[in-house]
Protein backbone atom coordinates (compact mmCIF):
# COMPACT_ATOMS: atom_id res chain seq x y z
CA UNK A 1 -87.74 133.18 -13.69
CA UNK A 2 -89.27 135.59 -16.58
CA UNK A 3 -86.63 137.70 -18.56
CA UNK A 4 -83.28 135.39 -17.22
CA UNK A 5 -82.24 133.56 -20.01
CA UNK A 6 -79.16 131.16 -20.80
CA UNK A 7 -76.61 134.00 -21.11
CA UNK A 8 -78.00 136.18 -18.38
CA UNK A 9 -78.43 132.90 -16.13
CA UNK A 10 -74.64 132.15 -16.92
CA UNK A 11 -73.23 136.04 -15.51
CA UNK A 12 -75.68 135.48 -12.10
CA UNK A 13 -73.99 131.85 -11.52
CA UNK A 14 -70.76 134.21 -11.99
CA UNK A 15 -72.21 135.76 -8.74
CA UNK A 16 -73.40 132.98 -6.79
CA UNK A 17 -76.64 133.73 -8.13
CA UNK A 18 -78.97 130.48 -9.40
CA UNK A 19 -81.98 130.16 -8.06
CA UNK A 20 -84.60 132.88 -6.53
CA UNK A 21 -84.07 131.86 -2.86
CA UNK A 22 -80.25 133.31 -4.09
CA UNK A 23 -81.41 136.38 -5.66
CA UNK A 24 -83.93 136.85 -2.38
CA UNK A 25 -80.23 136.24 -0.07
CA UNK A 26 -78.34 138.49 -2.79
CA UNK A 27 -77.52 141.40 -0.18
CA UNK A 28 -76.44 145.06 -1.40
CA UNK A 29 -72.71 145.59 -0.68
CA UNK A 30 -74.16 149.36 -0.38
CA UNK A 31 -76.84 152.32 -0.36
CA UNK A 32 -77.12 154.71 -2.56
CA UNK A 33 -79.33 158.35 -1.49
CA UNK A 34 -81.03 159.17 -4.36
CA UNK A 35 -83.09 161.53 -2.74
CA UNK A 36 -81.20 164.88 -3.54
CA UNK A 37 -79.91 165.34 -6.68
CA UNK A 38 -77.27 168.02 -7.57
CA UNK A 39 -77.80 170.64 -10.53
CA UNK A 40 -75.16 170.52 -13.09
CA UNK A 41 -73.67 173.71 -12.06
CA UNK A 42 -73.37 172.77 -8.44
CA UNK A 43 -70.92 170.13 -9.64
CA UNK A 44 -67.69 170.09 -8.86
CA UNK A 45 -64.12 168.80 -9.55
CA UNK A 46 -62.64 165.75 -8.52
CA UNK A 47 -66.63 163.98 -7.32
CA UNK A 48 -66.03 160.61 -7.38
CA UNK A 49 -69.74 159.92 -7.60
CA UNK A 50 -71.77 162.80 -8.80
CA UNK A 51 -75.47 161.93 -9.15
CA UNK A 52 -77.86 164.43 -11.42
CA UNK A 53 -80.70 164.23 -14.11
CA UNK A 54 -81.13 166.56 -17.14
CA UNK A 55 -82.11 166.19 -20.52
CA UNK A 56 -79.51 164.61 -23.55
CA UNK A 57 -79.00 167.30 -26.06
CA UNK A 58 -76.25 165.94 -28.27
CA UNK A 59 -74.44 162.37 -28.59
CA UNK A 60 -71.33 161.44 -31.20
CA UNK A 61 -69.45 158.39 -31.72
CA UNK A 62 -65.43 158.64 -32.17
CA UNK A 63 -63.34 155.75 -32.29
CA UNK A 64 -59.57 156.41 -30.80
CA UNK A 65 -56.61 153.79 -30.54
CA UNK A 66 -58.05 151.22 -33.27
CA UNK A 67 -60.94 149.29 -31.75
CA UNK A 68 -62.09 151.48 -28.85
CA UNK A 69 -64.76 154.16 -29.02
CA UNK A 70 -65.61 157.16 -26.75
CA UNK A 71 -69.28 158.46 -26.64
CA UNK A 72 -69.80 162.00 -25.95
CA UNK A 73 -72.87 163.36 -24.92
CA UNK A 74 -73.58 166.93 -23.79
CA UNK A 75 -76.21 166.77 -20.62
CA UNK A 76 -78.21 169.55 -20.02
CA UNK A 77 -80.59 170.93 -16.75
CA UNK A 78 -81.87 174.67 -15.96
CA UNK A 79 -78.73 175.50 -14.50
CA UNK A 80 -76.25 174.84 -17.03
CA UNK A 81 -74.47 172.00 -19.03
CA UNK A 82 -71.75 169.28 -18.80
CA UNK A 83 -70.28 166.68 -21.10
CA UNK A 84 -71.06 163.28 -20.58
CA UNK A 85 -67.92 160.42 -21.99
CA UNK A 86 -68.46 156.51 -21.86
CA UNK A 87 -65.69 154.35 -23.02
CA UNK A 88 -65.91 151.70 -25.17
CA UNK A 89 -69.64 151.10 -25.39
CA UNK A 90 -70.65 152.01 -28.64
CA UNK A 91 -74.22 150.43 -28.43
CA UNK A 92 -75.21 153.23 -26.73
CA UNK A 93 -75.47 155.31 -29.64
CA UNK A 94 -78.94 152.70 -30.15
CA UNK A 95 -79.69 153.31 -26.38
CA UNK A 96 -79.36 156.93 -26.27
CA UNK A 97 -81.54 159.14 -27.93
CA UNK A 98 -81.81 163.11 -28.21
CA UNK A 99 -84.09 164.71 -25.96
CA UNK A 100 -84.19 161.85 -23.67
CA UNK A 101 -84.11 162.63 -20.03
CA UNK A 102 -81.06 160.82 -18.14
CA UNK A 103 -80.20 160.23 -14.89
CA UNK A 104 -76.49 160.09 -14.24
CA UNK A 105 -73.68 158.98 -11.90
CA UNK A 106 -70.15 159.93 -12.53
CA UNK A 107 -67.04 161.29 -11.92
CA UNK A 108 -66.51 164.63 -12.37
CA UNK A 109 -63.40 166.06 -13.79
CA UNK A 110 -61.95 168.75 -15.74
CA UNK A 111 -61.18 168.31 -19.44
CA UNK A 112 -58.28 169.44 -21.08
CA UNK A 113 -58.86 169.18 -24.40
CA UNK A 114 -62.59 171.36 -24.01
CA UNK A 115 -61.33 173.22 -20.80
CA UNK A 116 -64.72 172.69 -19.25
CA UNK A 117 -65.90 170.25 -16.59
CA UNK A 118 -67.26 166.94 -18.04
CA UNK A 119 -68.24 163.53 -16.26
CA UNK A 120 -67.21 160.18 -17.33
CA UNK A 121 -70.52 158.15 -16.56
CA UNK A 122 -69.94 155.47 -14.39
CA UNK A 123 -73.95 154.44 -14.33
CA UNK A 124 -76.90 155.91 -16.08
CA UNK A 125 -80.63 155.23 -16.24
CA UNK A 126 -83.36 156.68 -18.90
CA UNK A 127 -86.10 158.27 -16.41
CA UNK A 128 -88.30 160.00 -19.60
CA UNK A 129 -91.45 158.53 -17.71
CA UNK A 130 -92.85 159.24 -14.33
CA UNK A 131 -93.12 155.58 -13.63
CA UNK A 132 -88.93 155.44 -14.69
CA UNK A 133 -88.19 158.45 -12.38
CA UNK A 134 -89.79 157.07 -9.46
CA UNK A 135 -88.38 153.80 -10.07
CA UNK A 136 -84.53 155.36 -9.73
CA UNK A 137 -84.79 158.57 -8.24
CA UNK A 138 -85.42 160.09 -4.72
CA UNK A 139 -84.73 156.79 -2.86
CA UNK A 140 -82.17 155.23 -1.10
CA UNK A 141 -81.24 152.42 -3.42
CA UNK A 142 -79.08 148.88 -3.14
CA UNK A 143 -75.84 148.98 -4.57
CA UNK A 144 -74.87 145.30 -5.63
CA UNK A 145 -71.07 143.34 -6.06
CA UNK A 146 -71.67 142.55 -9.92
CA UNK A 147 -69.50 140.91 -13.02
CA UNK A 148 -68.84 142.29 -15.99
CA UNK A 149 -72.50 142.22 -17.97
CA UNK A 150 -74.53 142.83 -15.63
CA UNK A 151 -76.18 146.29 -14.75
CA UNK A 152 -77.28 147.62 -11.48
CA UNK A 153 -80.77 148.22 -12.52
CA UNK A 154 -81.34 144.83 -14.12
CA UNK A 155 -80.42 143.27 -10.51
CA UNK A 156 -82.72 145.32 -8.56
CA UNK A 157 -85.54 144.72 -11.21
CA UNK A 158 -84.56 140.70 -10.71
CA UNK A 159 -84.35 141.25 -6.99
CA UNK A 160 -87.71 142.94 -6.67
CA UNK A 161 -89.35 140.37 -9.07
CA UNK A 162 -88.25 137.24 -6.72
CA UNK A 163 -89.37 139.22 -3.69
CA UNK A 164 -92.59 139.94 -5.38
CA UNK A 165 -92.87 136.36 -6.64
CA UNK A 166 -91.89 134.46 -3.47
CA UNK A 167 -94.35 136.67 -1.51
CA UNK A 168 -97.36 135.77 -3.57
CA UNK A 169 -96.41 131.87 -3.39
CA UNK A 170 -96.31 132.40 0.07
CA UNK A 171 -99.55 134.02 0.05
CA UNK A 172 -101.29 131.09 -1.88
């Protein structure tokens, strides 16, 4: 199938995941309603799984405890601004870029250090295009049992490719 290759092959067989008539039988675990979104200042303490868009206005690397390295972005919407952390995934500083429009799901809690509420991003997606928001946003989406390496959105783009596939074979 176009775009799995060796090493991504290798984390679906982790799932149970090897051929498309798997990936067509791959059922969510879950839904997600993407349909309303919250504004940042409407977000509160202790959400498990806040989800919200707004535009990246800041990102910084530091590296604590040797190895590991905490991104920090600062996330910002009409209604106000939050701090965004991801731990230990430094190639994001490639990934990310200022000005870029994000959506975001995360936990929100309250930081100590900055005494202000800040989310530690459990999943995020770029929507700067129309065709990206409409792809993640204002939807109910599948929420899939994954392994380490593999990405939500990457599943549902395989997913909807082996649908898409299997229905034009079908077709012929």
């Amino acid at each position: 199938m176009k775009g799995v290759g060796p090493r991504l092959g290798s984390k679906m067989a982790k799932i149970g995941v090897r051929t498309i008539k798997d990936l067509i039988c791959f059922f969510p675990r879950a839904y997600e309603d993407r349909r309303q979104l919250l504004r940042i200042r409407d977000l509160k303490e202790d959400m498990p799984a806040a989800i919200f868009v707004g535009t990246l206005v800041n990102i910084v690397e530091r590296k604590v405890k040797g190895n590991l390295s905490l991104i920090e972005g600062l996330l910002r919407d009409q209604s106000g601004q939050i701090k965004l952390i991801w731990f230990n995934q430094p190639y994001l500083m490639k990934a990310l870029k200022i000005n870029q429009r994000l959506f975001i799901k995360g936990k929100i809690e309250w930081g100590h250090y900055h005494h202000a509420k800040q989310c530690q991003v459990l999943e995020y997606e770029n929507i700067s295009t129309e065709e990206q928001y409409k792809k993640h946003i204002g939807k109910i989406v599948p929420v899939y049992s994954l392994t380490e390496g593999l990405y939500q959105s990457q599943i549902r783009q395989l997913v909807s490719d082996a649908y898409k596939m299997n229905l034009h074979q079908q077709m012929k």
